[in-house]
Protein backbone atom coordinates (compact mmCIF):
# COMPACT_ATOMS: atom_id res chain seq x y z
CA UNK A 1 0.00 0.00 0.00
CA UNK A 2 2.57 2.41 0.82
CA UNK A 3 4.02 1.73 -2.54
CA UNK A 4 1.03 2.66 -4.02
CA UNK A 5 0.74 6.00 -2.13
CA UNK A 6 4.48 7.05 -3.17
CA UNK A 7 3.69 6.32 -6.23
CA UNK A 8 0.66 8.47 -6.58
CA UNK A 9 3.39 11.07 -5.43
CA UNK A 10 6.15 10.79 -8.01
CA UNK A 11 3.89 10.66 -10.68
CA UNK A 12 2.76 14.32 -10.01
CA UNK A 13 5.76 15.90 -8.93
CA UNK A 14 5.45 18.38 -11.28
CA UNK A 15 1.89 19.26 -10.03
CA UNK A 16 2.86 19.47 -6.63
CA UNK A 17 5.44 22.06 -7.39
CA UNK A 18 2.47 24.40 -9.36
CA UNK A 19 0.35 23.66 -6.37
CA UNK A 20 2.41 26.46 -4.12
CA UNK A 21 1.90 28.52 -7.26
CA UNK A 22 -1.84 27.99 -6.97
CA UNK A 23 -1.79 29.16 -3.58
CA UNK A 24 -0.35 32.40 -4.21
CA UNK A 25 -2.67 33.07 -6.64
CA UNK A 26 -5.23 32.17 -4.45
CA UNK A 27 -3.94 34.05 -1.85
CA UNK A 28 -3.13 37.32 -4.27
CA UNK A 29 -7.17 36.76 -5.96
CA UNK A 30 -9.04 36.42 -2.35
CA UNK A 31 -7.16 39.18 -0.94
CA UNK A 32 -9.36 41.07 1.83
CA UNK A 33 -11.77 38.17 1.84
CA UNK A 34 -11.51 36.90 5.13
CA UNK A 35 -10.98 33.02 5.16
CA UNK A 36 -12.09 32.86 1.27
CA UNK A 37 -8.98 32.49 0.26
CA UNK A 38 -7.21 29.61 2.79
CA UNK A 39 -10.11 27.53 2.79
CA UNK A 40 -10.67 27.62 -1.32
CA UNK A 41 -7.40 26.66 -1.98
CA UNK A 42 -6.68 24.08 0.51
CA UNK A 43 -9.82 22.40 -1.63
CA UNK A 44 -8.65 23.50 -4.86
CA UNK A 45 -4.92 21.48 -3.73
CA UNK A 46 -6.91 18.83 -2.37
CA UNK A 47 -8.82 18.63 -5.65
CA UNK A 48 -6.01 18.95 -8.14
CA UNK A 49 -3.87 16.60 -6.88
CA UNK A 50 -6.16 13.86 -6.14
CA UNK A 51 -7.80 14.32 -9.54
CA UNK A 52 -4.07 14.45 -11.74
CA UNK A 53 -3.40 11.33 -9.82
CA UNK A 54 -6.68 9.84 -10.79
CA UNK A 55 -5.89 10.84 -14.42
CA UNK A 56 -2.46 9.30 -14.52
CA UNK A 57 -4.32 5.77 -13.53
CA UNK A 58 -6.87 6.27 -16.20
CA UNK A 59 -4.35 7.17 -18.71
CA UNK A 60 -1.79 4.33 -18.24
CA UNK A 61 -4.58 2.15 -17.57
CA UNK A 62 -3.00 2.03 -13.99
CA UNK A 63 -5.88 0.21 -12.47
CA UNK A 64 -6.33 -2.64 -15.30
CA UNK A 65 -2.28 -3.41 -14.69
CA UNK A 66 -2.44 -3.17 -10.66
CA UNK A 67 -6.01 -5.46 -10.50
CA UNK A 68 -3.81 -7.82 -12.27
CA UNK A 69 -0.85 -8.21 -9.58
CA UNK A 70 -1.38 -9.82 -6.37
CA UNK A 71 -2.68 -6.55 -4.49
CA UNK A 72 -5.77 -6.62 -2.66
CA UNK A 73 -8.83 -4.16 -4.34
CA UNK A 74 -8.62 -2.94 -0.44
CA UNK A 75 -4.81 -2.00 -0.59
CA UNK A 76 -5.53 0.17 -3.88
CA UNK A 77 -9.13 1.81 -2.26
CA UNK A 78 -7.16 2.44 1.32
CA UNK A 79 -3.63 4.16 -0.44
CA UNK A 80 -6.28 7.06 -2.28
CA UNK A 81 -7.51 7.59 1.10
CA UNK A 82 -4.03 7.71 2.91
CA UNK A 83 -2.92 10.36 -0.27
CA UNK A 84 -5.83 12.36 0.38
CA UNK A 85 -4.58 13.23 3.67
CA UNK A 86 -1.39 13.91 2.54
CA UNK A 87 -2.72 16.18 0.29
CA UNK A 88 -4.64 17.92 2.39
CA UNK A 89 -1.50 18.78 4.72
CA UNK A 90 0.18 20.10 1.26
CA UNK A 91 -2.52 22.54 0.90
CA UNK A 92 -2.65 23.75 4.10
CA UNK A 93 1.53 23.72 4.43
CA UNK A 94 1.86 25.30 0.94
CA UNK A 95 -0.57 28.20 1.94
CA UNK A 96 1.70 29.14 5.51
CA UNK A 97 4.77 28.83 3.04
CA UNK A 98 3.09 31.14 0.81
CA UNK A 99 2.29 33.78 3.87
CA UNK A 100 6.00 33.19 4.54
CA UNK A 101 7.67 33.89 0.82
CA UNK A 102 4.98 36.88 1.07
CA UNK A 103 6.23 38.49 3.58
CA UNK A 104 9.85 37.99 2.90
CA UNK A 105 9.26 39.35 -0.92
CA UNK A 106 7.11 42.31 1.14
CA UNK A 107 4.78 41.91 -1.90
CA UNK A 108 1.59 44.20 -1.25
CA UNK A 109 -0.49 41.19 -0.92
CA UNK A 110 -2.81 41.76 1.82
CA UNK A 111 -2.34 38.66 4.33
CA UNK A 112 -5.20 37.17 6.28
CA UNK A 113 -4.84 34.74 9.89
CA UNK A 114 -5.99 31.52 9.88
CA UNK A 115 -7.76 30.85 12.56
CA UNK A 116 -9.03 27.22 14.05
CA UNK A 117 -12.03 27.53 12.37
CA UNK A 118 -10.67 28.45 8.85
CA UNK A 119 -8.15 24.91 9.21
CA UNK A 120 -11.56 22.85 10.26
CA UNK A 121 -13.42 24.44 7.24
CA UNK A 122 -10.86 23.09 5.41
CA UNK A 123 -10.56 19.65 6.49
CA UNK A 124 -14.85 19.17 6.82
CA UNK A 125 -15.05 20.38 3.17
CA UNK A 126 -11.96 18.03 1.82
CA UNK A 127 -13.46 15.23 3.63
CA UNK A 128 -16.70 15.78 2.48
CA UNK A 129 -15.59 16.17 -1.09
CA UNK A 130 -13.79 12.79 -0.98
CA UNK A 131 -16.32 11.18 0.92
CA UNK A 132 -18.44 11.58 -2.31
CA UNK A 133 -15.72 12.20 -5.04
CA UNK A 134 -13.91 8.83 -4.13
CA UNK A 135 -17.20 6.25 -3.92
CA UNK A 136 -17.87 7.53 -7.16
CA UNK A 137 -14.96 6.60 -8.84
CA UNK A 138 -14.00 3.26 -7.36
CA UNK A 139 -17.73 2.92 -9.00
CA UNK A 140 -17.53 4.54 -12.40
CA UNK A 141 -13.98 5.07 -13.29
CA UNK A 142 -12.33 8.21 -13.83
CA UNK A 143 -13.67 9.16 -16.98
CA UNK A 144 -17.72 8.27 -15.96
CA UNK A 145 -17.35 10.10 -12.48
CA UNK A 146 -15.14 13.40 -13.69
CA UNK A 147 -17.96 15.73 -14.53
CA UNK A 148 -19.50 14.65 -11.42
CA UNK A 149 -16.34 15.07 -9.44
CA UNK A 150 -16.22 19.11 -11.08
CA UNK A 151 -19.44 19.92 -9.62
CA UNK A 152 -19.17 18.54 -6.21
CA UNK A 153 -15.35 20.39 -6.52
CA UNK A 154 -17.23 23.83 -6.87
CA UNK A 155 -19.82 23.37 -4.34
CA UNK A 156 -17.41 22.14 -1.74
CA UNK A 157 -15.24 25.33 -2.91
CA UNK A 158 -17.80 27.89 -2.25
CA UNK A 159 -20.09 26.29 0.01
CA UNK A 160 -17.18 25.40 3.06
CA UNK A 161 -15.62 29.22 2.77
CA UNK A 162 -19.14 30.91 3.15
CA UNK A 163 -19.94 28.19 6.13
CA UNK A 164 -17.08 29.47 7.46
CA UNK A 165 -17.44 33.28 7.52
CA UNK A 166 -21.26 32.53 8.49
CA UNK A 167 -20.02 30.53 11.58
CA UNK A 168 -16.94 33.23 12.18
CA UNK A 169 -19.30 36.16 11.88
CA UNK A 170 -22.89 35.66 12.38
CA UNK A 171 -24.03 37.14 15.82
CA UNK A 172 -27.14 35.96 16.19
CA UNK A 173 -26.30 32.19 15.54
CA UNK A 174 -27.22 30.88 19.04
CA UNK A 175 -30.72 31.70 17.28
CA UNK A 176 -30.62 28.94 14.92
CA UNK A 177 -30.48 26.23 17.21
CA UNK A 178 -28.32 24.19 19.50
CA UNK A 179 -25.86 22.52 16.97
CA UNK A 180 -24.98 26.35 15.69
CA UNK A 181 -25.24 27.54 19.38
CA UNK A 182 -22.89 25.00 20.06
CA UNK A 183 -20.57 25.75 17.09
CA UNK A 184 -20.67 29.38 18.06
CA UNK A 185 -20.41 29.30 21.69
CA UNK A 186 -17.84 25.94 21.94
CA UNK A 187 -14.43 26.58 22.46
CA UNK A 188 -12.23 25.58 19.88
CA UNK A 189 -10.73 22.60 21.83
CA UNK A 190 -14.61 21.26 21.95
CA UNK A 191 -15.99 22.41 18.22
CA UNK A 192 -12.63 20.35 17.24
CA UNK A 193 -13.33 17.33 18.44
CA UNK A 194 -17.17 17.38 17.48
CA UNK A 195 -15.48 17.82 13.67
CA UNK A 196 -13.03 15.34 14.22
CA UNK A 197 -16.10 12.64 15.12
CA UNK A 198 -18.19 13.90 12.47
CA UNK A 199 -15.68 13.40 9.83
CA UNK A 200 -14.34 10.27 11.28
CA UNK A 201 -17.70 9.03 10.78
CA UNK A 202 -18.08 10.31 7.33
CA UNK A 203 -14.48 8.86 6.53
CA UNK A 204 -15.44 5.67 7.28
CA UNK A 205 -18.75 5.10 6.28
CA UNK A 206 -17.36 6.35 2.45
CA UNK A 207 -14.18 3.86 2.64
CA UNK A 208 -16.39 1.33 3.37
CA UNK A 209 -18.70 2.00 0.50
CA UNK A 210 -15.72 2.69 -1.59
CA UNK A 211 -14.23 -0.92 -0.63
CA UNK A 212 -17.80 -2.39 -1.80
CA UNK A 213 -18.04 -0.67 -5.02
CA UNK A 214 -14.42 -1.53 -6.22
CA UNK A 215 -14.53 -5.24 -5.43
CA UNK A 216 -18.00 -5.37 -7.66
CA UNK A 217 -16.87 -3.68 -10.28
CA UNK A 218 -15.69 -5.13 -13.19
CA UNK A 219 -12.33 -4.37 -15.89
């Protein structure tokens, strides 16, 4: 499995180097825009490099070759969830080195803090997206579940930096009920771990599905 993961890796080296590119721009475009502009493009990382990676497998016919070794269909399913995590700490590590290369360049980019509830944006929305994203291609293939995978990509990109602000700056949220009471009036150590469960959850119940689907399906 690990193999499988480091390979996923080299194969986009290239990418991963235009990914800290990415975040500048994203950084330089959602200027002044409060958490807008960490949260979109820890997805938009998230979402290129999972996606190049499942491009590379559809275009060397990765899958067909690696269903034909002696490697279990849950090895394959389990290393795409193990790289998603380790793209998701690229994103977030590219952005801070981005701050950092800002600052030190003293370009007049207007910087914005991250805050605890900007990073758990990030992760519910990546986790969400791949919760989805990755079901539907251990399903359909790369090629069937793409457009799909483009939509949720957008939704996830808007919809978790707008949750975000709503939860950072909405005063009257203890109005809404006791889960946005909660999320408003929860320290950070507590709103944490209620993420952490909820996506733990989520993680699980989609690599299970995922597992399912792949062993079904047919080459």
């Amino acid at each position: 499995m690990i193999n499988l993961i480091i390979k996923d890796i080299l194969v986009q080296k290239k990418t991963i180097l235009i990914s800290l590119v990415y975040t500048i721009f994203f950084i330089f475009t959602f200027q002044g825009m409060g958490n807008v502009g960490f949260v979109g493009s820890v997805v938009a990382i998230v979402y290129l490099l999972l996606n190049t990676s499942l491009a590379y497998d559809d275009k060397n016919k990765s899958e067909i070759m690696l269903n034909s070794l002696p490697i279990k269909r849950e090895d394959i399913v389990t290393a795409k969830y193990v790289s998603v995590l380790l793209y998701l700490t690229i994103g977030i590590s590219f952005y801070f080195i981005s701050t950092l290369l800002i600052k030190l360049t003293m370009l007049p980019i207007q910087l914005n803090t991250v805050t605890t509830v900007d990073i758990i944006s990030s992760m519910i929305s990546v986790i969400l997206l791949i919760s989805i994203n990755l079901p539907l291609f251990f399903k359909l293939g790369y090629i069937k579940s793409k457009m799909f995978s483009f939509i949720l990509f957008f939704l996830f990109f808007f919809g978790a930096a707008s949750l975000a602000g709503y939860l950072k700056n909405n005063k009257i949220i203890g109005t809404s009920g006791l889960l946005l009471d909660f999320l408003y009036n929860g320290s950070d150590i507590q709103i944490l771990l209620f993420f952490i469960v909820i996506v733990f959850i989520l993680a699980l119940v989609s690599y299970g599905v995922s597992i399912i689907l792949y062993k079904n399906r047919e080459f």
